[in-house]
Protein backbone atom coordinates (compact mmCIF):
# COMPACT_ATOMS: atom_id res chain seq x y z
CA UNK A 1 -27.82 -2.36 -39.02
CA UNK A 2 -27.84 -5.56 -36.99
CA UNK A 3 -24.45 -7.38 -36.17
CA UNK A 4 -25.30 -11.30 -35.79
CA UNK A 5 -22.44 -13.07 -34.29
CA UNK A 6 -22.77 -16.89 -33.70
CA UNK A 7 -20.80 -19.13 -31.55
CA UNK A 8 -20.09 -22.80 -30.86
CA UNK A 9 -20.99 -25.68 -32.85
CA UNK A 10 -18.39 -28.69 -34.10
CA UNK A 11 -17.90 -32.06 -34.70
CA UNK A 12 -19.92 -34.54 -32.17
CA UNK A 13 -21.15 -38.37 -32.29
CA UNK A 14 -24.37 -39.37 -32.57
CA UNK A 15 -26.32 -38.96 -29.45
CA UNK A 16 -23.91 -36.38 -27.91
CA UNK A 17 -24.53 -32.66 -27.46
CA UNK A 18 -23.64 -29.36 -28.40
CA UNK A 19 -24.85 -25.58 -27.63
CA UNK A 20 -24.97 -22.66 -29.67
CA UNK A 21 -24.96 -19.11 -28.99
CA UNK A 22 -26.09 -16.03 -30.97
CA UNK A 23 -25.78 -12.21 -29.83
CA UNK A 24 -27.28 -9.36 -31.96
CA UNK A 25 -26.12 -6.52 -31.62
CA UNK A 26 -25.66 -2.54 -32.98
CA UNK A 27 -29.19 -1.44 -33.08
CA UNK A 28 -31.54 1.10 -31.22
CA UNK A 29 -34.09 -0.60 -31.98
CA UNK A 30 -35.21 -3.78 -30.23
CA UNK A 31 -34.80 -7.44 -32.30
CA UNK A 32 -38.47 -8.59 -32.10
CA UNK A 33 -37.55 -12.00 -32.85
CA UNK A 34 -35.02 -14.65 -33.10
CA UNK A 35 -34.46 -18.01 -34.03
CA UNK A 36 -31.94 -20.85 -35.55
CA UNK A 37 -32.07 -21.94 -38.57
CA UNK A 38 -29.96 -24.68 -40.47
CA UNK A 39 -29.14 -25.75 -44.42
CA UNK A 40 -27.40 -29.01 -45.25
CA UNK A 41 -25.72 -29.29 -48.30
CA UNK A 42 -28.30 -28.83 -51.33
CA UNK A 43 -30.98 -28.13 -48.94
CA UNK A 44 -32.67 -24.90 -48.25
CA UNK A 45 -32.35 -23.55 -45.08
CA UNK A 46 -35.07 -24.42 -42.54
CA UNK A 47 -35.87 -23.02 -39.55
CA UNK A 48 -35.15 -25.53 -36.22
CA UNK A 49 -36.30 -22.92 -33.59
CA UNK A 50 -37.95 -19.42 -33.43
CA UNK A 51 -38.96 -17.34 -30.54
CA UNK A 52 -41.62 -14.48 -31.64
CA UNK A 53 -42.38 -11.29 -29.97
CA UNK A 54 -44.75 -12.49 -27.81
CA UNK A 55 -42.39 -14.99 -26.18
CA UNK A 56 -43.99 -17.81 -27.89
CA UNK A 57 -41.12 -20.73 -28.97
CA UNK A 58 -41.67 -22.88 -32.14
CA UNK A 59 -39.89 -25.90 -32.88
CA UNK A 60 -39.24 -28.31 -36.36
CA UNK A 61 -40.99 -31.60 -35.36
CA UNK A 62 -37.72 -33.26 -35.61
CA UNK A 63 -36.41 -31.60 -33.19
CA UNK A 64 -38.67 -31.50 -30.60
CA UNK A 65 -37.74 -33.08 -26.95
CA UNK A 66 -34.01 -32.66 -28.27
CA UNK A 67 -33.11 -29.49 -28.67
CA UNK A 68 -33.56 -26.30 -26.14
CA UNK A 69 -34.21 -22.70 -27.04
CA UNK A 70 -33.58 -19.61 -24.95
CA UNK A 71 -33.68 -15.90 -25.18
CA UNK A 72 -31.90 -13.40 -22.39
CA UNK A 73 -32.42 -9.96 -24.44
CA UNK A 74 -30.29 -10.15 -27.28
CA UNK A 75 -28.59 -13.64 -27.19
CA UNK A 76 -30.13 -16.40 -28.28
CA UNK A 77 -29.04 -20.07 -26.93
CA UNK A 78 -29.75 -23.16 -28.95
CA UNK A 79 -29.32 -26.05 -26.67
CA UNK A 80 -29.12 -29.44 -28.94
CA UNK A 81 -28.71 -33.11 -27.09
CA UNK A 82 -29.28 -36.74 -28.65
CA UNK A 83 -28.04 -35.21 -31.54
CA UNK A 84 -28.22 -37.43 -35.11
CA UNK A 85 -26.55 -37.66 -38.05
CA UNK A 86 -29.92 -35.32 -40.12
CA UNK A 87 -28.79 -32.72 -38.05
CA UNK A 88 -25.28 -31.64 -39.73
CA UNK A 89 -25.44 -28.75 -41.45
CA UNK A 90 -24.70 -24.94 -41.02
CA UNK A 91 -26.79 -23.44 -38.24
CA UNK A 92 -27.91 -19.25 -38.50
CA UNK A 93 -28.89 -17.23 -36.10
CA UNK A 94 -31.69 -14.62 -37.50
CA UNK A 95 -32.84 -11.68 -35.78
CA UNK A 96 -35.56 -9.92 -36.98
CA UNK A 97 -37.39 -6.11 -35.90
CA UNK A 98 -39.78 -4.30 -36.44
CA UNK A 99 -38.58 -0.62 -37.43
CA UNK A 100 -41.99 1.11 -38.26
CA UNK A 101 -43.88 -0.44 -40.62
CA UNK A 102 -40.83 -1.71 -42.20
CA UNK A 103 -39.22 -5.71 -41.29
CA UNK A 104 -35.61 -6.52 -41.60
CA UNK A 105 -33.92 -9.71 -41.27
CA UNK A 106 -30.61 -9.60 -40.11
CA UNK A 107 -28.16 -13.28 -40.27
CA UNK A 108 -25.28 -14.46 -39.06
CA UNK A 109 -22.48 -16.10 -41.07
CA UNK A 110 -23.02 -19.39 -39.78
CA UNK A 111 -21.47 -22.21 -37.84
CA UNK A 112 -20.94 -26.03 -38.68
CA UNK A 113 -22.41 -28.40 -36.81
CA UNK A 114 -21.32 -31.81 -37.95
CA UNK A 115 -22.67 -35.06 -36.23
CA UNK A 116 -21.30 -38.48 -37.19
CA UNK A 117 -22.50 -41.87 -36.71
């Protein structure tokens, strides 16, 4: 088992930042992956960034030239400037491993992020 904890997140205006944090934690095995993910309301949840095993980073389009994504072993950093309105929602943190042949996908509970006009 996998303990996700997020942090940060809040209210901000339009074009104004905010950073979020993410720490997995609990398990012997290493997280192979992790990323940030969001859902506004009656939306699914998309992902916004990902960084895979092999250190490769993937960003949503829309976000792209905005928003920052960094790794130091277990905690994950979501760095978000010029922030719009589009991007309110709930942000998760996911970690994922590899344990065997088996993949598990472990989330956190989620943290607002709320940008007004």
């Amino acid at each position: 088992q996998v303990d996700v904890v997020e942090s940060g997140g809040g209210r901000v205006q339009a074009g104004g930042s905010l950073s979020l944090s993410c720490t997995a934690s609990g398990s012997i095995f290493g997280i192979n992956a992790m990323g940030w993910y969001r859902q506004a309301p009656g939306e699914q949840r998309e992902m916004v960034a990902k960084i895979e095993t092999d250190g490769t980073i993937y960003y949503q389009d829309s976000v792209k030239g905005r928003f920052t994504f960094s790794r130091e072993k277990n905690t994950a950093t979501l760095r978000m400037d010029s922030l719009k309105v589009e991007d309110s929602g709930v942000y998760y943190c996911n970690a994922f491993q590899w344990v065997g042949d088996r993949p598990y996908d472990f989330w956190g509970q989620g943290t607002q992020v709320t940008v007004s006009s």
